[in-house]
Protein backbone atom coordinates (compact mmCIF):
# COMPACT_ATOMS: atom_id res chain seq x y z
CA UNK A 1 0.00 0.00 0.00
CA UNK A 2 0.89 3.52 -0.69
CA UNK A 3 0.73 6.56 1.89
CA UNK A 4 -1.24 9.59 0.76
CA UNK A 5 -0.11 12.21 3.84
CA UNK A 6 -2.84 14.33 5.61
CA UNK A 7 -3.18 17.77 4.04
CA UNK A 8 -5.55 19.67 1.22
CA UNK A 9 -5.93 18.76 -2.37
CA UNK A 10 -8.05 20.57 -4.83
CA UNK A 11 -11.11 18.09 -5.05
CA UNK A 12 -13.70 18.01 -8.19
CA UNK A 13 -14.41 19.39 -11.34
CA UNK A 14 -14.38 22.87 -9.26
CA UNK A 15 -11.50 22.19 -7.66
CA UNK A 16 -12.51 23.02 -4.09
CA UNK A 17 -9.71 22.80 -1.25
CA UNK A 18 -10.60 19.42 0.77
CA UNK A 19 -8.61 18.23 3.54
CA UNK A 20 -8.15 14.84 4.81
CA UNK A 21 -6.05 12.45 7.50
CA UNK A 22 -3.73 10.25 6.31
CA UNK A 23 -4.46 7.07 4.45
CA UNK A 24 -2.42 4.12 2.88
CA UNK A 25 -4.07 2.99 -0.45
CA UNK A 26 -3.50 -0.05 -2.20
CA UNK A 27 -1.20 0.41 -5.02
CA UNK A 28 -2.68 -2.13 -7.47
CA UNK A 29 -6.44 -2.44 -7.99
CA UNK A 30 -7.24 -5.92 -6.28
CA UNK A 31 -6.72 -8.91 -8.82
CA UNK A 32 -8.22 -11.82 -9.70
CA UNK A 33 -5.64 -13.69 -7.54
CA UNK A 34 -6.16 -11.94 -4.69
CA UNK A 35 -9.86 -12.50 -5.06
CA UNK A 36 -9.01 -16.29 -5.63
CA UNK A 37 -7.85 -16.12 -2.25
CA UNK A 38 -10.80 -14.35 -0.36
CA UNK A 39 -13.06 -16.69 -2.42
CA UNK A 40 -11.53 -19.63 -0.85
CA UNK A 41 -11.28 -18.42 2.45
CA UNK A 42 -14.49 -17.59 2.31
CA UNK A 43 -16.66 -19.19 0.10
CA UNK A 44 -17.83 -16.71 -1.11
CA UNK A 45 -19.78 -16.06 -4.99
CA UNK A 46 -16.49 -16.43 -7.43
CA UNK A 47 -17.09 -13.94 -10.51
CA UNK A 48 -19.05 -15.18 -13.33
CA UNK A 49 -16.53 -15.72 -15.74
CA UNK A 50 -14.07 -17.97 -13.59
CA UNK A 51 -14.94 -21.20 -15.44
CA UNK A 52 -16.20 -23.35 -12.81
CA UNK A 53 -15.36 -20.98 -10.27
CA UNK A 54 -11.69 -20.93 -10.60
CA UNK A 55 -9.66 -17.72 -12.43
CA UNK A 56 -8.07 -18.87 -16.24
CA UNK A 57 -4.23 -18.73 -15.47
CA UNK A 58 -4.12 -15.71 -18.08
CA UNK A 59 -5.92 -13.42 -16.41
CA UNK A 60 -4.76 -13.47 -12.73
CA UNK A 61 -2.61 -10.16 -12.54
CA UNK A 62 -5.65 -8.57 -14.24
CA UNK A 63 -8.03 -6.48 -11.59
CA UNK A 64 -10.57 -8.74 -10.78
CA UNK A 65 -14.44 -7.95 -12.79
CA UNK A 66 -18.03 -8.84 -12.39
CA UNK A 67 -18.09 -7.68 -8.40
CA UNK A 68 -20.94 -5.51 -6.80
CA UNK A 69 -20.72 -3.28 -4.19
CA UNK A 70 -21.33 -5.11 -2.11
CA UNK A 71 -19.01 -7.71 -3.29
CA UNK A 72 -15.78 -5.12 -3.08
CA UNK A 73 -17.01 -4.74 0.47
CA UNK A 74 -17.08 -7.92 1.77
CA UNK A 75 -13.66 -8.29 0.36
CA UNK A 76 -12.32 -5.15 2.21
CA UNK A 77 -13.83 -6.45 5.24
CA UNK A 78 -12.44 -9.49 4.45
CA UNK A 79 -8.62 -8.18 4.02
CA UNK A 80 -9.00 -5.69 7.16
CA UNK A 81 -9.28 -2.76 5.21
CA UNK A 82 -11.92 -0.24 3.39
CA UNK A 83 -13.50 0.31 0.31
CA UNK A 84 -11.81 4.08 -0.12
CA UNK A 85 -14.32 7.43 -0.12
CA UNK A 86 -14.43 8.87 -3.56
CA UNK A 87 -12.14 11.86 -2.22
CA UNK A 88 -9.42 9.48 -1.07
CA UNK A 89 -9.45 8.23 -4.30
CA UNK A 90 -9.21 10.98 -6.38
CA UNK A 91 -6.55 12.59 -3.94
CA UNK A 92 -4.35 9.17 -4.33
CA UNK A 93 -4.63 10.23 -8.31
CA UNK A 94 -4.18 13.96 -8.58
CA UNK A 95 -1.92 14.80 -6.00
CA UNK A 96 -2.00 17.78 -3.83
CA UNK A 97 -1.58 20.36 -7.19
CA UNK A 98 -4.91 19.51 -8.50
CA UNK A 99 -3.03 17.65 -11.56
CA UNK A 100 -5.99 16.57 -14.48
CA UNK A 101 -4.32 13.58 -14.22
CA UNK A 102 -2.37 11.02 -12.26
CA UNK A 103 0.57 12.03 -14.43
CA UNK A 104 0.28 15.79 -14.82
CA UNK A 105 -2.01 17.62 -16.96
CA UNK A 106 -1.39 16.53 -20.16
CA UNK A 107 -4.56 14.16 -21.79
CA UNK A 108 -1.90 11.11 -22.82
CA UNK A 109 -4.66 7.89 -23.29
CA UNK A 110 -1.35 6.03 -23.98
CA UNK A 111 -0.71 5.97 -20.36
CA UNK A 112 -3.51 4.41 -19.44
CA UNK A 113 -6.34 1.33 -20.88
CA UNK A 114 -9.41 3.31 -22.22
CA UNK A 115 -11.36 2.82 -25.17
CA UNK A 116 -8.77 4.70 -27.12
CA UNK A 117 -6.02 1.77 -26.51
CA UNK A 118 -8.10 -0.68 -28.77
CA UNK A 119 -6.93 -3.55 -26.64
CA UNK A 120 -10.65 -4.40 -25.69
CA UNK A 121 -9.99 -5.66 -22.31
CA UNK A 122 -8.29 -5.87 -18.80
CA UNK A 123 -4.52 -5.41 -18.51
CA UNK A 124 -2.83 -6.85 -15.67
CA UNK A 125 -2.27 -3.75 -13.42
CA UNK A 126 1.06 -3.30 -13.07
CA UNK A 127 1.17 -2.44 -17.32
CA UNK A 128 1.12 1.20 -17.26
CA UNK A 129 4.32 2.56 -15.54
CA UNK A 130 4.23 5.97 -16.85
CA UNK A 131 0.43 6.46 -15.58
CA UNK A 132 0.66 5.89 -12.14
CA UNK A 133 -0.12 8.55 -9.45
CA UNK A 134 2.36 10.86 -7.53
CA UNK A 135 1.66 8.20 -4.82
CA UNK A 136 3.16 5.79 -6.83
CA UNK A 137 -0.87 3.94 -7.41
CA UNK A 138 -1.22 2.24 -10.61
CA UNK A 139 -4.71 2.40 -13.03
CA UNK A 140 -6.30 5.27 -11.26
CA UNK A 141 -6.88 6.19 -14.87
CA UNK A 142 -8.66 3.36 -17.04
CA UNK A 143 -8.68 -0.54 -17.04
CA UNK A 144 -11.37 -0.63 -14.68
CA UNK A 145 -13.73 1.65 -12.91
CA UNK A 146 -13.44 1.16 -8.90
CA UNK A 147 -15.94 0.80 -6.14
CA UNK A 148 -15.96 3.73 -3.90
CA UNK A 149 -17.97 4.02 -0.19
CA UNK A 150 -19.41 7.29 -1.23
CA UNK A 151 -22.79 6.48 -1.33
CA UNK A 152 -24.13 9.08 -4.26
CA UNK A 153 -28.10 8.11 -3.29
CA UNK A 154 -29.73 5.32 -1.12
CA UNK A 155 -28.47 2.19 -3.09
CA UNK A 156 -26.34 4.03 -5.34
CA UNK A 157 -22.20 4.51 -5.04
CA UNK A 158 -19.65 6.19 -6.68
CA UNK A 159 -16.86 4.86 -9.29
CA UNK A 160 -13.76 6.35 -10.16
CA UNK A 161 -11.47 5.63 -12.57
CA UNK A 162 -12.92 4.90 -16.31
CA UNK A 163 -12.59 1.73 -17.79
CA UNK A 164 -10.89 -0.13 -21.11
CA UNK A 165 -14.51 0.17 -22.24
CA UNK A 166 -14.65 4.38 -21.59
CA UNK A 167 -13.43 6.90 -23.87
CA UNK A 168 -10.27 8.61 -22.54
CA UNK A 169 -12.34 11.83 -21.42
CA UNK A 170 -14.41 9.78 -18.83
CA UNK A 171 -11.09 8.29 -17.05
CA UNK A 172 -10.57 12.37 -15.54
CA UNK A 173 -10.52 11.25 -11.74
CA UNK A 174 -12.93 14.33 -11.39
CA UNK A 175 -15.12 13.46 -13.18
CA UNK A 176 -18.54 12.05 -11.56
CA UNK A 177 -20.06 8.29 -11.94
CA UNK A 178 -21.80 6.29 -9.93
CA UNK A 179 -24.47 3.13 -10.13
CA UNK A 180 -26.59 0.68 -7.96
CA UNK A 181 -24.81 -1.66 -5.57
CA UNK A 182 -26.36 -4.13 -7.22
CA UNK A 183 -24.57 -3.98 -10.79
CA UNK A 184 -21.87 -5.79 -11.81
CA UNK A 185 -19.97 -5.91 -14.94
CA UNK A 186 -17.04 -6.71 -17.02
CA UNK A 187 -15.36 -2.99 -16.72
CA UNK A 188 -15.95 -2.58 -13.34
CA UNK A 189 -13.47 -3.52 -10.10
CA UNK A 190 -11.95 -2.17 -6.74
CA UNK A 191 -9.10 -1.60 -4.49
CA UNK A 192 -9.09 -0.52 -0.32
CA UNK A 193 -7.64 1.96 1.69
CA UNK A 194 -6.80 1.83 5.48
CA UNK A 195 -6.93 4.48 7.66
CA UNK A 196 -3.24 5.55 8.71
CA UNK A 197 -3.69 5.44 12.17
CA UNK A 198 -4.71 1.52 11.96
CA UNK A 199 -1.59 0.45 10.26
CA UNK A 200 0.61 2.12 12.38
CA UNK A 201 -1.33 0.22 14.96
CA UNK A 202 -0.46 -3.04 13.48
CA UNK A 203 2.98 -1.99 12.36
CA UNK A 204 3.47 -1.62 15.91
CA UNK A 205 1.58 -4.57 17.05
């Protein structure tokens, strides 16, 4: 996981000053393996394409698909941690300066896995060095949109992110999207956060 320090960042398609505590956020978007791993400890639902429940070997550093809401948050639960608030999430991407993007402000869809990239599908997560975040966070622009705990109206959440399936100019980390808890889909994934004061409680534990 990667620290984002306490402090202000310029929040939104406005840009509003928003400060917050210190977080760690994962640096990867959770995979299908690591999801293989809650599944079995758990027994819980395996996504829909896993033939017969269990991940194709080709897919496995890919960020895991075809999870709810309320999926992600069993997982987070799960691993100790927290699905991240949509603020966290954008701060991970744009820095403290308010950057467009995780990389600066230049619109580059090279650096990233929208629409634009023509692949037509996941990448595993760790593809697209020259996108990641001034926190060092990987595919907080495209590959998959990600679960947030922001609820946006009763039964309804934010997502952040874009996805291989979104044109370039949805995959802004400003920008606004949300859906039901309920939906699930092939473009559509998660990573946690943990609040810095609980994992300098277990560091020190």
């Amino acid at each position: 996981m990667a620290l984002v320090e306490a402090g202000t960042f310029l929040c939104g398609e406005k840009n509003e000053p928003v400060w917050l505590p210190s977080f760690y956020i994962d640096v990867f978007p959770v995979t299908n393996n690591d999801y293989a791993r809650f599944v079995a400890a758990t027994g819980h639902e395996p996504p829909q394409h896993w033939h017969r429940g269990k991940c194709p070997e080709a897919i496995l550093d890919h960020p895991v698909v075809f999870v709810t809401w309320h999926d992600a948050s069993a997982y987070a639960a799960w691993a100790g941690k927290e699905l991240p608030t949509a603020q966290q999430w954008e701060k991970a991407a744009r820095g403290t300066r308010g950057d467009a993007y995780p990389w600066g402000n230049n619109a580059t869809p090279a650096k990233c896995n929208s629409r634009e990239s023509g692949i037509g599908s996941t990448t595993p997560v760790s593809r697209y060095h020259s996108g990641v975040s001034p926190y060092g966070v990987y595919d907080l622009c495209g590959n998959t949109w990600e679960w947030c705990s922001t609820r946006s109206e009763p039964g309804r959440y934010e997502l952040k992110a874009g996805a291989w399936t979104s044109l370039f100019a949805r995959a802004t980390p400003a920008v606004f999207n949300d859906a039901s808890a309920e939906m699930l889909d092939d473009d559509t994934g998660f990573r946690c956060v943990t609040p810095a004061t609980v994992m300098a409680m277990l560091l020190s534990g």
